[in-house]
C-alpha atoms as a PDB file:
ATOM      1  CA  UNK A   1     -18.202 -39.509  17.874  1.00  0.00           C
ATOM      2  CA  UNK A   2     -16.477 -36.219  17.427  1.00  0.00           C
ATOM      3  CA  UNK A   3     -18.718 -33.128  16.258  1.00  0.00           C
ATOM      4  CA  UNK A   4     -16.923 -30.212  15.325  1.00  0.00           C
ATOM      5  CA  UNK A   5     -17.650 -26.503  16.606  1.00  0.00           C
ATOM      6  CA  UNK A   6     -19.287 -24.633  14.054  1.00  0.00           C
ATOM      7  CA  UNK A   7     -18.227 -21.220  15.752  1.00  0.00           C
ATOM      8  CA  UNK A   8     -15.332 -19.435  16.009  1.00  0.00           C
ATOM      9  CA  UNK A   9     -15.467 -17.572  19.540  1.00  0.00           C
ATOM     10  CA  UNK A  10     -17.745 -18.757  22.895  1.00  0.00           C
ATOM     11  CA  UNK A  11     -19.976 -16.606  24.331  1.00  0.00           C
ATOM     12  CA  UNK A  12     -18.627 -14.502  26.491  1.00  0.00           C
ATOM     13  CA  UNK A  13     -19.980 -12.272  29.139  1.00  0.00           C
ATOM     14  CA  UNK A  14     -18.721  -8.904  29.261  1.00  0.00           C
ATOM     15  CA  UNK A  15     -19.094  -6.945  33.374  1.00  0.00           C
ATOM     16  CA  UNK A  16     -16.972  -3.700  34.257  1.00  0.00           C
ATOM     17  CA  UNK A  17     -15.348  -4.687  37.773  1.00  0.00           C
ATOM     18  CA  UNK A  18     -12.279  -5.188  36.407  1.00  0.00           C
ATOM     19  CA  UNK A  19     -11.324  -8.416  37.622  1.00  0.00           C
ATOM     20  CA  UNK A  20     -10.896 -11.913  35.289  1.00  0.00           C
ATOM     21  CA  UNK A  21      -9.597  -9.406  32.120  1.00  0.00           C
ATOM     22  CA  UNK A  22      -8.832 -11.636  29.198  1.00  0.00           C
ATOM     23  CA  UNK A  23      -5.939 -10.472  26.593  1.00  0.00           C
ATOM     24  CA  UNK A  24      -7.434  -9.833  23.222  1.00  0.00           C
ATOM     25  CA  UNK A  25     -10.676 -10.233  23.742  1.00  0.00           C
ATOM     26  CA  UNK A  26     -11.569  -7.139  21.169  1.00  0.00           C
ATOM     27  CA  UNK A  27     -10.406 -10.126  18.527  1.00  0.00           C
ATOM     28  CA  UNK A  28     -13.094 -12.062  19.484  1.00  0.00           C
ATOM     29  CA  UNK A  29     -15.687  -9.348  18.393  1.00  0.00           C
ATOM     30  CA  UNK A  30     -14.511 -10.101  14.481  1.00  0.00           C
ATOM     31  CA  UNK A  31     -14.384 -14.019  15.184  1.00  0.00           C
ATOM     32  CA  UNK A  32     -18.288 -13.520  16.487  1.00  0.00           C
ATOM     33  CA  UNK A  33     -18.868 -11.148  13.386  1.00  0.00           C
ATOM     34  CA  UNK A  34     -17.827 -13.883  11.307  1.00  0.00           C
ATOM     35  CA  UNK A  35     -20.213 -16.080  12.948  1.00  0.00           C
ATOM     36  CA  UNK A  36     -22.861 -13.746  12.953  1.00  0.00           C
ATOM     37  CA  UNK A  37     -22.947 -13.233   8.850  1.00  0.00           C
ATOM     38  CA  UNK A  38     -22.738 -16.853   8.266  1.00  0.00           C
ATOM     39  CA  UNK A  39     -19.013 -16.803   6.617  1.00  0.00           C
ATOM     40  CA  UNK A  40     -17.923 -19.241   9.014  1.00  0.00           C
ATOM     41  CA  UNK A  41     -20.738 -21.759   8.286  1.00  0.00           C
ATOM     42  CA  UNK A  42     -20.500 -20.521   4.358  1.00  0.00           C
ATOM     43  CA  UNK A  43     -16.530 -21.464   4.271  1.00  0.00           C
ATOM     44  CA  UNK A  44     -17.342 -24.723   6.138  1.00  0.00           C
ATOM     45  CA  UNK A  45     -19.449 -25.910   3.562  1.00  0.00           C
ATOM     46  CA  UNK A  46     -17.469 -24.454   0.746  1.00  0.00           C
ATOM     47  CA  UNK A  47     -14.291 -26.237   2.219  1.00  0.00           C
ATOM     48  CA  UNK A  48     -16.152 -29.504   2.445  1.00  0.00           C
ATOM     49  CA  UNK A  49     -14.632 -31.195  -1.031  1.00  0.00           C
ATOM     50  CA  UNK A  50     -11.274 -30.337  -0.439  1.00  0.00           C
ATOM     51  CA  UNK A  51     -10.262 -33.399  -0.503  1.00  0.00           C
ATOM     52  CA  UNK A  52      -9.145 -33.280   3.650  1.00  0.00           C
ATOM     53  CA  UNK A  53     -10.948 -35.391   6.186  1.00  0.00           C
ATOM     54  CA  UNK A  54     -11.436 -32.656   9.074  1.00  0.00           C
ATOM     55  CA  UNK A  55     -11.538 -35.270  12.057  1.00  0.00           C
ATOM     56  CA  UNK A  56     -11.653 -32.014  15.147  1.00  0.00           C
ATOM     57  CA  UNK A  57     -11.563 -28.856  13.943  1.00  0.00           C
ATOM     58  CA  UNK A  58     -14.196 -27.338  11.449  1.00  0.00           C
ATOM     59  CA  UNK A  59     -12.231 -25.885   8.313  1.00  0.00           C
ATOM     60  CA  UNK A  60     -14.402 -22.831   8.555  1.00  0.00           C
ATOM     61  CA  UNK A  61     -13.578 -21.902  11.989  1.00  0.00           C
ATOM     62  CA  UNK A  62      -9.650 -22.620  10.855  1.00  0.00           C
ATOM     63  CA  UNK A  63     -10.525 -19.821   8.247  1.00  0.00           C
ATOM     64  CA  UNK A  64     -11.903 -17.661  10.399  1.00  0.00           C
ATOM     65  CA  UNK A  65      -9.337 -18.066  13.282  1.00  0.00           C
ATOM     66  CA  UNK A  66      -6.510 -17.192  10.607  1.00  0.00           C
ATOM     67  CA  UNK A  67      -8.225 -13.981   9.706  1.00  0.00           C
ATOM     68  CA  UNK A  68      -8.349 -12.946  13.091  1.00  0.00           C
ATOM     69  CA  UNK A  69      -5.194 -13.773  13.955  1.00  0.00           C
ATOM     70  CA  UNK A  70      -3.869 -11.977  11.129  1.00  0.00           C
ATOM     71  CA  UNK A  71      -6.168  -8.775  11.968  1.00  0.00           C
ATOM     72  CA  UNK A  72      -4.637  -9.152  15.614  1.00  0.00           C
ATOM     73  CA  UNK A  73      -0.750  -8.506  13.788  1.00  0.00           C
ATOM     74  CA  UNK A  74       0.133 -12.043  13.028  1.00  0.00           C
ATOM     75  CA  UNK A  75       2.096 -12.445   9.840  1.00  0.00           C
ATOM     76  CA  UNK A  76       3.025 -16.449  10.052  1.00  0.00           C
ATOM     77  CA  UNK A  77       1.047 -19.508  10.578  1.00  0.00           C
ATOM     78  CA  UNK A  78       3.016 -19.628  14.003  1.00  0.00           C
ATOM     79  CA  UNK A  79       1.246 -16.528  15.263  1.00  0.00           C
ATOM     80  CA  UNK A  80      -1.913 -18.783  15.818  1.00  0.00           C
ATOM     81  CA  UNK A  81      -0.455 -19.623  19.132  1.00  0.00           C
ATOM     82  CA  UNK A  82      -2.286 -16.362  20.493  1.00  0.00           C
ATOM     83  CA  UNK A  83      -5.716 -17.761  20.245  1.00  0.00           C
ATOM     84  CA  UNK A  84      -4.777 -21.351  21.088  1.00  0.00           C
ATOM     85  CA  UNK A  85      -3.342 -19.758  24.430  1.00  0.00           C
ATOM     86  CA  UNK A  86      -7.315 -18.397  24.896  1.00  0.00           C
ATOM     87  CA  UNK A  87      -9.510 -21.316  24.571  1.00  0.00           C
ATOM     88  CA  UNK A  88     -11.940 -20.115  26.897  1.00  0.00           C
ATOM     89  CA  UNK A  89     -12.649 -16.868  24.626  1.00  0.00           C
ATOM     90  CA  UNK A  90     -12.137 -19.106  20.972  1.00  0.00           C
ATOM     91  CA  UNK A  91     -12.504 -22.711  21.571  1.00  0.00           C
ATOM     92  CA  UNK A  92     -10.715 -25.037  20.632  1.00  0.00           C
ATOM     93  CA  UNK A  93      -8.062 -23.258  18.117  1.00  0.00           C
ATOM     94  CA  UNK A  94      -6.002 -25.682  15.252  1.00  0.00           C
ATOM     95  CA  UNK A  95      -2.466 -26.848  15.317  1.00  0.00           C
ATOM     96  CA  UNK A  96      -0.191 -25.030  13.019  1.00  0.00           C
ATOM     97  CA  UNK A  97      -0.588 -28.285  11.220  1.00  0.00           C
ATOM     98  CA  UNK A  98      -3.839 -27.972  10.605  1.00  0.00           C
ATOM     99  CA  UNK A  99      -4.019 -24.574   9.574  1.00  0.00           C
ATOM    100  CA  UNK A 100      -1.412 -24.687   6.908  1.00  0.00           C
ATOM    101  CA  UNK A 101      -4.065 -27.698   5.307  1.00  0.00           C
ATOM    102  CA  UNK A 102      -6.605 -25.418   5.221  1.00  0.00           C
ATOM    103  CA  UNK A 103      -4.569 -22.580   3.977  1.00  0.00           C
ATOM    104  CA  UNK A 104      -3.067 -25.097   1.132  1.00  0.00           C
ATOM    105  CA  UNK A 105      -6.681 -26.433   0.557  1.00  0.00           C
ATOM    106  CA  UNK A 106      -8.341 -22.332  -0.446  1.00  0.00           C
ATOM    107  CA  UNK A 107      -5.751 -22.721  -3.329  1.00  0.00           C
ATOM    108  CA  UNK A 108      -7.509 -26.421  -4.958  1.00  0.00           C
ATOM    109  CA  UNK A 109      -8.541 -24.897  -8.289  1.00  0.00           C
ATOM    110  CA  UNK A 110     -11.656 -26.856  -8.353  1.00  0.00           C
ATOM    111  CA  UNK A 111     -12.617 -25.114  -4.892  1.00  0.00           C
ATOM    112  CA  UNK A 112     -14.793 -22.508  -6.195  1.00  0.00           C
ATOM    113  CA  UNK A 113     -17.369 -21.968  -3.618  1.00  0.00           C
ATOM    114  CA  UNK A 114     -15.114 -19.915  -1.501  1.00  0.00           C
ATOM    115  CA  UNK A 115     -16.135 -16.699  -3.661  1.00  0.00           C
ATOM    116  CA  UNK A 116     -20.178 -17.856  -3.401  1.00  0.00           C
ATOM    117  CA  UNK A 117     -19.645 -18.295   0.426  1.00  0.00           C
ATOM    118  CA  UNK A 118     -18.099 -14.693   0.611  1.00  0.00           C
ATOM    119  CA  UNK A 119     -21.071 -13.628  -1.701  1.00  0.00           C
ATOM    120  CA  UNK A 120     -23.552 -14.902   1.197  1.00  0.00           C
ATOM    121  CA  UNK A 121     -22.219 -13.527   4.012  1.00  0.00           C
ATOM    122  CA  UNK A 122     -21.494  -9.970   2.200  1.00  0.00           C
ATOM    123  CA  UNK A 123     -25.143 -10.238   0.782  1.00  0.00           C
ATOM    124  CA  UNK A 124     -26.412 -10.080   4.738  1.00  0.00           C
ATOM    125  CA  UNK A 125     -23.708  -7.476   5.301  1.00  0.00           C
ATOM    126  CA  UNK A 126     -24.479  -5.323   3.086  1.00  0.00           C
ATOM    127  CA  UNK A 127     -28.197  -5.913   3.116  1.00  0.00           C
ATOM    128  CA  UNK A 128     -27.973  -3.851   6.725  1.00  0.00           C
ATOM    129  CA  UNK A 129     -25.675  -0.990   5.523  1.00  0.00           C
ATOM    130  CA  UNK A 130     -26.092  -0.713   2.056  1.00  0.00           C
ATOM    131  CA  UNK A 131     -23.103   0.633  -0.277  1.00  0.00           C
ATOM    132  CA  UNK A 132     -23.967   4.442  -0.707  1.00  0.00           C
ATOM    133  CA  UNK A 133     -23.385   5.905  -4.186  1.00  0.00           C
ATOM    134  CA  UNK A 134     -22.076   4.065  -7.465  1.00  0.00           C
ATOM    135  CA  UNK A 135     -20.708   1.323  -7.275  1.00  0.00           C
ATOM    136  CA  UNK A 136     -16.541   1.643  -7.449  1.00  0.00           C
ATOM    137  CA  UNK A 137     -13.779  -0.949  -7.721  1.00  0.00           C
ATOM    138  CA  UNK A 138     -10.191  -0.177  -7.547  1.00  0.00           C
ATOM    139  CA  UNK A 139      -7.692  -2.872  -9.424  1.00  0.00           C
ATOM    140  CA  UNK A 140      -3.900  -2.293  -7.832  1.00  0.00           C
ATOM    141  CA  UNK A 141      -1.014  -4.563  -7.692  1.00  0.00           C
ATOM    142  CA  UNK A 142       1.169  -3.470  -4.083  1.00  0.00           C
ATOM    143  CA  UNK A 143       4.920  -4.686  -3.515  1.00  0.00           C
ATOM    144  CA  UNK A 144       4.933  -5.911  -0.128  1.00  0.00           C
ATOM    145  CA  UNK A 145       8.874  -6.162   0.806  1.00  0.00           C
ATOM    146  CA  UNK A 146       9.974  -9.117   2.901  1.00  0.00           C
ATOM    147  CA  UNK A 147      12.865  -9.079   5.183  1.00  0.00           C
ATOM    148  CA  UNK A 148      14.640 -11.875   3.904  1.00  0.00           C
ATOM    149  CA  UNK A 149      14.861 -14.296   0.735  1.00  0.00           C
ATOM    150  CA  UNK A 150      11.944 -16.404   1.499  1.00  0.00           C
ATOM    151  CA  UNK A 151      10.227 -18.606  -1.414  1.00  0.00           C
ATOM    152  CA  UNK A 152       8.724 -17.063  -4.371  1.00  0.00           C
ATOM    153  CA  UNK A 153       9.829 -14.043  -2.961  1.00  0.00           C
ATOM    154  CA  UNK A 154      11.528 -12.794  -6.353  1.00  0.00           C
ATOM    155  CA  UNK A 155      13.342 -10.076  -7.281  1.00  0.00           C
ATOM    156  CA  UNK A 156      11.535  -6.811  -8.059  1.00  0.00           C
ATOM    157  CA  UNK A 157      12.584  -3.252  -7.847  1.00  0.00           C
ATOM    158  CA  UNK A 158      15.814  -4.228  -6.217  1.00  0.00           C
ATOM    159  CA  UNK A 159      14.615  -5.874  -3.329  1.00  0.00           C
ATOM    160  CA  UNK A 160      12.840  -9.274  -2.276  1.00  0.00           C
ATOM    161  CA  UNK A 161       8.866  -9.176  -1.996  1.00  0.00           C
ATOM    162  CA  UNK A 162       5.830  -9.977  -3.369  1.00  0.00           C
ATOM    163  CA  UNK A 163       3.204  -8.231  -5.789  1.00  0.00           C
ATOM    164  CA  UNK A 164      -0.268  -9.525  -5.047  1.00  0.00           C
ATOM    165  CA  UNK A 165      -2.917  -8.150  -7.270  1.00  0.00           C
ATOM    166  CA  UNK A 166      -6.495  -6.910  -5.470  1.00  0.00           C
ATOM    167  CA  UNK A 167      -9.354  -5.608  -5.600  1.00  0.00           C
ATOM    168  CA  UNK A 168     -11.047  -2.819  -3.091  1.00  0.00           C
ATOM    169  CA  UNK A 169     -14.269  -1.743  -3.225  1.00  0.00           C
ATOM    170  CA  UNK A 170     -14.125   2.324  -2.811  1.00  0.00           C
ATOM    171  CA  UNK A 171     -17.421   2.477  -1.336  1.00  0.00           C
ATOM    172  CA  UNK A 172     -17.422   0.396   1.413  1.00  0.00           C
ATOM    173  CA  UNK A 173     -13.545  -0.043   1.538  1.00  0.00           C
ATOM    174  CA  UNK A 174     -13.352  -3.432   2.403  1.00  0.00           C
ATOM    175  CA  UNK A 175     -11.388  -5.575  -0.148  1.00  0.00           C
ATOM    176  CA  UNK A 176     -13.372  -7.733  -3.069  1.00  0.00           C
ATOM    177  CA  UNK A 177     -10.561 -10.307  -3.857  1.00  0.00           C
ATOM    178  CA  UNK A 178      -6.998 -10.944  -4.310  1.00  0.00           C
ATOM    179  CA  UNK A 179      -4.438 -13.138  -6.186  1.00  0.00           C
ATOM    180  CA  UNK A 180      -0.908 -13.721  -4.532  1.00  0.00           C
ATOM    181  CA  UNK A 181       1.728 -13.099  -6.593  1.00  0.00           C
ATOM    182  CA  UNK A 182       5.601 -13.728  -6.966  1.00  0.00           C
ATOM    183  CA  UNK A 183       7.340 -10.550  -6.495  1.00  0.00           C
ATOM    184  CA  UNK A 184       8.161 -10.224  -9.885  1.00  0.00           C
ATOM    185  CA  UNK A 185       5.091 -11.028 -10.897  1.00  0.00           C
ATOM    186  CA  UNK A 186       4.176  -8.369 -13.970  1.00  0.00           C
ATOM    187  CA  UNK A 187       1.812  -5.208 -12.851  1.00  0.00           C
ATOM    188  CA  UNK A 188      -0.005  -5.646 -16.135  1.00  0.00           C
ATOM    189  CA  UNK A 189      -0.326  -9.277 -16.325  1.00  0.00           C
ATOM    190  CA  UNK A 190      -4.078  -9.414 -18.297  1.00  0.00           C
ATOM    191  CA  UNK A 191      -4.809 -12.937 -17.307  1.00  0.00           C
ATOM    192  CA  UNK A 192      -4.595 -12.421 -13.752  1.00  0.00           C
ATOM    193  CA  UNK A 193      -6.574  -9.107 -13.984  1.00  0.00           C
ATOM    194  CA  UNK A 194      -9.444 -11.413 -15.559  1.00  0.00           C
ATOM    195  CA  UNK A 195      -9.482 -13.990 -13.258  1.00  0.00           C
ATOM    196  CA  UNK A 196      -9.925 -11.915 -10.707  1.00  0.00           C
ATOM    197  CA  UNK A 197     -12.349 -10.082 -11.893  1.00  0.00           C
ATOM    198  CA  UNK A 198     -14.251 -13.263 -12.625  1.00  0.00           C
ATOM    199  CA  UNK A 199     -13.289 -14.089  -9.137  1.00  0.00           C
ATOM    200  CA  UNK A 200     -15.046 -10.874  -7.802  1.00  0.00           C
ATOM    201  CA  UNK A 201     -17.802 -10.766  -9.594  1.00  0.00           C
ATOM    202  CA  UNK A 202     -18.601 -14.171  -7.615  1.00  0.00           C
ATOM    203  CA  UNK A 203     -17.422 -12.652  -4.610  1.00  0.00           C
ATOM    204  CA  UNK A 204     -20.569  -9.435  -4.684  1.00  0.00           C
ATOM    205  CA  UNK A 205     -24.342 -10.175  -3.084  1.00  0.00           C
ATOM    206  CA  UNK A 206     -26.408 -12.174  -7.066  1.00  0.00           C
ATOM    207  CA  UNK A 207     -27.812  -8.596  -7.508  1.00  0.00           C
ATOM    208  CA  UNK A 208     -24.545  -6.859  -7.571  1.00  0.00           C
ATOM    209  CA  UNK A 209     -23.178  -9.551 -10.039  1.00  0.00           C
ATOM    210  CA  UNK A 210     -26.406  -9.313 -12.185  1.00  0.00           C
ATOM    211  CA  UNK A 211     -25.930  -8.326 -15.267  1.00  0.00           C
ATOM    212  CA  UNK A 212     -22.006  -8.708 -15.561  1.00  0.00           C
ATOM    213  CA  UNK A 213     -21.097 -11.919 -16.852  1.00  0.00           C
ATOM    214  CA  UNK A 214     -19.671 -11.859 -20.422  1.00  0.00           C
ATOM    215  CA  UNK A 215     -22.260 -10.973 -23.453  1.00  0.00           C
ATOM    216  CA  UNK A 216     -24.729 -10.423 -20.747  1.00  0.00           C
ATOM    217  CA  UNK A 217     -28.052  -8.188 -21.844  1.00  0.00           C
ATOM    218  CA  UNK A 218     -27.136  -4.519 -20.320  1.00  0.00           C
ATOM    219  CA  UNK A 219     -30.951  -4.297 -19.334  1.00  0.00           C
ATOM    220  CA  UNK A 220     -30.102  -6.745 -16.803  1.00  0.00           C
ATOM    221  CA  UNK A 221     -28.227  -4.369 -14.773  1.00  0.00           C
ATOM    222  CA  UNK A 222     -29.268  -3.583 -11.259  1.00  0.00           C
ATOM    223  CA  UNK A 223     -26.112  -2.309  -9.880  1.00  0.00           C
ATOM    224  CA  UNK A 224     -23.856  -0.020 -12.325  1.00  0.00           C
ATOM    225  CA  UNK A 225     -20.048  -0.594 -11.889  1.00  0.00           C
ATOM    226  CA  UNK A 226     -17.153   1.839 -12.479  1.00  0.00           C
ATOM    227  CA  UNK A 227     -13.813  -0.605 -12.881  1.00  0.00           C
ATOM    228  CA  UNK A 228     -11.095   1.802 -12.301  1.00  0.00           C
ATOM    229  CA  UNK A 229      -7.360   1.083 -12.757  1.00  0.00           C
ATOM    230  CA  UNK A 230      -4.280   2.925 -13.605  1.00  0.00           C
ATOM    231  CA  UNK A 231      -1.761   1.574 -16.727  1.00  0.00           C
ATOM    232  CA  UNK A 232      -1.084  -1.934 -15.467  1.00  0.00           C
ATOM    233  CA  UNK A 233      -5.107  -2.269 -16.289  1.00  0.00           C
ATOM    234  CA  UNK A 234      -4.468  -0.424 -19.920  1.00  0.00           C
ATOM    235  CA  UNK A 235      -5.091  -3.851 -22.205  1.00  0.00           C
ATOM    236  CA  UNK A 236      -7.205  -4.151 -25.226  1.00  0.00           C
ATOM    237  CA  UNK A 237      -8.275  -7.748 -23.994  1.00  0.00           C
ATOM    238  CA  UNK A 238      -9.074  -6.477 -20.240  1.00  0.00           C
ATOM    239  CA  UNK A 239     -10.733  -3.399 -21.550  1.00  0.00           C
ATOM    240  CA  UNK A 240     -12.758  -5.515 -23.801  1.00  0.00           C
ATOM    241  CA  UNK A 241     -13.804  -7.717 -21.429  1.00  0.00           C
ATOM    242  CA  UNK A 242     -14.989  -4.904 -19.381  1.00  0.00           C
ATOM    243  CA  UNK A 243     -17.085  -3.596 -22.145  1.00  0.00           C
ATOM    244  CA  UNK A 244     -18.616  -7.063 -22.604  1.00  0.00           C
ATOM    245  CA  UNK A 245     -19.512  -7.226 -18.805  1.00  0.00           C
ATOM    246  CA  UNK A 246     -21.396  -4.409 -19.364  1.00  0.00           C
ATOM    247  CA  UNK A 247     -18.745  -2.273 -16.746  1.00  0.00           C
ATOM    248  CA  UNK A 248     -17.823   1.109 -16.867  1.00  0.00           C
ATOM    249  CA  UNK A 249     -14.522   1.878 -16.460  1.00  0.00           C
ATOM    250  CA  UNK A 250     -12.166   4.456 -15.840  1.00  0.00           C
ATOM    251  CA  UNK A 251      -8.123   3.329 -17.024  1.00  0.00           C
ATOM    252  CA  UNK A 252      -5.198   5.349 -16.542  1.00  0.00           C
ATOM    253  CA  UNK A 253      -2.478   5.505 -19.171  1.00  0.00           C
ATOM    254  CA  UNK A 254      -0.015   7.742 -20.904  1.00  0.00           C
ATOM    255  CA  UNK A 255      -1.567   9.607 -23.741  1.00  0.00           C
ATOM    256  CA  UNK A 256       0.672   8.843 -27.098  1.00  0.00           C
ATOM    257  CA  UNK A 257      -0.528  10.754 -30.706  1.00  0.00           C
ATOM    258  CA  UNK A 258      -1.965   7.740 -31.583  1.00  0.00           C
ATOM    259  CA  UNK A 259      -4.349   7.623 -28.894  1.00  0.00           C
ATOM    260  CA  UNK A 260      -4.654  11.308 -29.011  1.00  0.00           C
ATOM    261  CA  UNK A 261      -6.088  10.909 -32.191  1.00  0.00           C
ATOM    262  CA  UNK A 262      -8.602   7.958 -31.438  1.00  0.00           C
ATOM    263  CA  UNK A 263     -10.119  10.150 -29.153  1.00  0.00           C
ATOM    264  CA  UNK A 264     -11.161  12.859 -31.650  1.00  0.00           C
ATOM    265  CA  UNK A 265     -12.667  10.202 -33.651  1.00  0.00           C
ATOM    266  CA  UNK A 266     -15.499   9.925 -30.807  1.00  0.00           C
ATOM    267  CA  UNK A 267     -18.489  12.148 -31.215  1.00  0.00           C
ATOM    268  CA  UNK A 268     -19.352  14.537 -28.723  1.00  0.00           C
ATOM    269  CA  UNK A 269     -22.495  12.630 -27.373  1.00  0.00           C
ATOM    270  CA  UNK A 270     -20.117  10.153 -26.091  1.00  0.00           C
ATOM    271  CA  UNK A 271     -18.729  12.168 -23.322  1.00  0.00           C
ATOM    272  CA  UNK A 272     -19.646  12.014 -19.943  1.00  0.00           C
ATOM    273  CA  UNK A 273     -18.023  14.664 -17.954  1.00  0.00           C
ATOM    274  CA  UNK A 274     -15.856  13.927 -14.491  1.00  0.00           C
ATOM    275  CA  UNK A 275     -17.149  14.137 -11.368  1.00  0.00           C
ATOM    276  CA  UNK A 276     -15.444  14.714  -8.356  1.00  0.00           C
ATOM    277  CA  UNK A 277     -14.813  11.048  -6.079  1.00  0.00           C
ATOM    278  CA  UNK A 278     -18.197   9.846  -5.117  1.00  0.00           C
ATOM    279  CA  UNK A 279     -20.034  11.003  -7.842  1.00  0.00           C
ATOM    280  CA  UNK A 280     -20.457  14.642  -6.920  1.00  0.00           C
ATOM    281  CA  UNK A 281     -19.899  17.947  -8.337  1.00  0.00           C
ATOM    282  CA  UNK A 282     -18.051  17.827 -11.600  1.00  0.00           C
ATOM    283  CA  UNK A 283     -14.474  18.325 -11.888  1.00  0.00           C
ATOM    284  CA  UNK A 284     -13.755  22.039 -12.379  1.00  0.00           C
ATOM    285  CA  UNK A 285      -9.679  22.674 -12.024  1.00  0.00           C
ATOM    286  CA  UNK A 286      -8.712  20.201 -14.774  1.00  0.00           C
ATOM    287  CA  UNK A 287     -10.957  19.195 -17.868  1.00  0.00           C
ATOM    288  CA  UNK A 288     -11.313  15.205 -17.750  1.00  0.00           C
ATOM    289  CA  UNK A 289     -13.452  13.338 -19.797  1.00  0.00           C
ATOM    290  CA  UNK A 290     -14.341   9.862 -19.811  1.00  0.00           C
ATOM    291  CA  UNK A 291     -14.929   7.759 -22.392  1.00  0.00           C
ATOM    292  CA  UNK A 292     -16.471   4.121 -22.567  1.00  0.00           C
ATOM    293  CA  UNK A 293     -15.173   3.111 -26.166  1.00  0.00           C
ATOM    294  CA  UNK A 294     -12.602  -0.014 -26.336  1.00  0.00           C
ATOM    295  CA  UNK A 295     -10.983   2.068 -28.414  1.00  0.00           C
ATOM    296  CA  UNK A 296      -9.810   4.887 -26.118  1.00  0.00           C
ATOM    297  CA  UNK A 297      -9.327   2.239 -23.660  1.00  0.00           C
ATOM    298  CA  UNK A 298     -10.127   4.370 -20.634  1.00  0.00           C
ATOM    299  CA  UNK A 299      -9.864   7.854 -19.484  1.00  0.00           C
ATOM    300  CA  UNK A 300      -8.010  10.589 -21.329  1.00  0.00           C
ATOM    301  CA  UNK A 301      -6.311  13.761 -19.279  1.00  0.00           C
END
């Protein structure tokens, strides 16, 4: 009988004479941090209705081993090798086989615990260095260009990529969630903006997320959040959403007379002056004001 590892790196034992060096051993500092917060053990048990019958390798260490191979410069399944060639620092390390399961498992619609298992181990994370000032996330689609015509690597701004959608969290600058995309995939696309921000909000430590589910009571807000975005976030129906959420938000768009003229329809007590990036001084070389009416949709300049 079988039992899988449910870590992603051995122990190792670390002495400074030089001798016995092993190749990318700083790798296996992330693989143990991954152990350490519980995300391996969290994406094991989140993986476990699938639908694949793991019979040797734990799906959560597959997980984890992809994300360090991939922090270690690998950009294909192939580049797994590395780790497999280093058993005694990771273990036992998946086929290429078995990793493209897993990979082709994350995207099961029904599968989602992955955001509540990256909730847990960010809750312990975060519980040791806490996120200093008010809480900031940054929407932003990114064309990554590929070198060739691979699949679903469409067209878009005369070349060949992809346009994955994300979302970073400006205070702790680690990303919150993202949504792979076809290349011409459009910037503005409002559905995939809300599912992702229902994916995120899934993602964040129960008192982070407290307070912004839709027609939630705003008194049950622990944690304010600023949702920031330039004009591919400019929608009445994503705007809207935020506002029911019980976000602030801060969206980027060109100013047109009619919009010009919405915002001298809201009274003066509704301002909130800029401040400079992480909530300090206020602005003082240009005058920006934000406003948290649907109808404005955003921030004016």
């Amino acid at each position: 009988m079988k039992v899988h590892r449910s870590r992603s790196v051995r122990r190792a034992k670390v002495i400074p004479d030089g001798k016995n060096l092993v190749s990318h051993a700083g790798a296996a500092l992330l693989a143990e941090l991954a152990d350490r917060t519980g995300l391996t053990e969290a994406m094991s048990v989140a993986m476990s209705d699938c639908g694949i019958s793991w019979h040797t390798h734990d799906p959560g260490v597959v997980l984890t081993h992809l994300a360090v191979a991939i922090a270690d410069g690998a950009d294909c399944l192939a580049d797994i090798a590395a780790l497999r060639e280093q058993e005694d620092l990771f273990g036992p390390v998946a086929s290429v086989a078995t990793a493209w399961r897993a990979v082709h498992a994350t995207a099961v619609f029904k599968l989602r615990a992955i955001p509540l298992a990256l909730a847990q181990a960010r809750a312990r994370v975060w519980a040791a260095n806490p996120p200093v000032g008010p809480m900031i996330w940054d929407f932003d689609s990114t064309l990554v260009n590929v070198s060739s015509e691979k699949e679903d690597a469409a067209t878009y701004k005369r070349g060949f990529g992809f346009n994955p959608l994300a979302v970073w969290c400006d205070n702790t600058n680690e990303p919150l969630g993202a949504m792979l995309r076809p290349g011409n995939a459009a910037p503005g696309n409002t559905d995939d903006h809300l599912e992702l921000l229902e994916q995120v909000v899934r993602a964040v430590p129960p008192e982070y997320a407290l307070g912004h589910e839709e027609d939630d009571d705003p008194a049950l807000v622990v944690h304010p959040i600023l949702v920031r975005a330039d004009s591919a976030g400019a929608s009445q129906r994503f705007v809207q959403s935020l506002t029911d959420a019980n976000f602030d938000y801060s969206i980027g768009f060109p100013i047109s007379g009619s919009v010009r003229d919405a915002l001298l329809l809201a009274q003066e007590e509704d301002w909130v002056r800029a401040t400079e990036l992480g909530g300090g001084d206020p602005r003082r070389r240009r005058s920006h004001r934000t406003h948290r009416d649907h109808r404005a949709q955003g921030m004016a300049r």
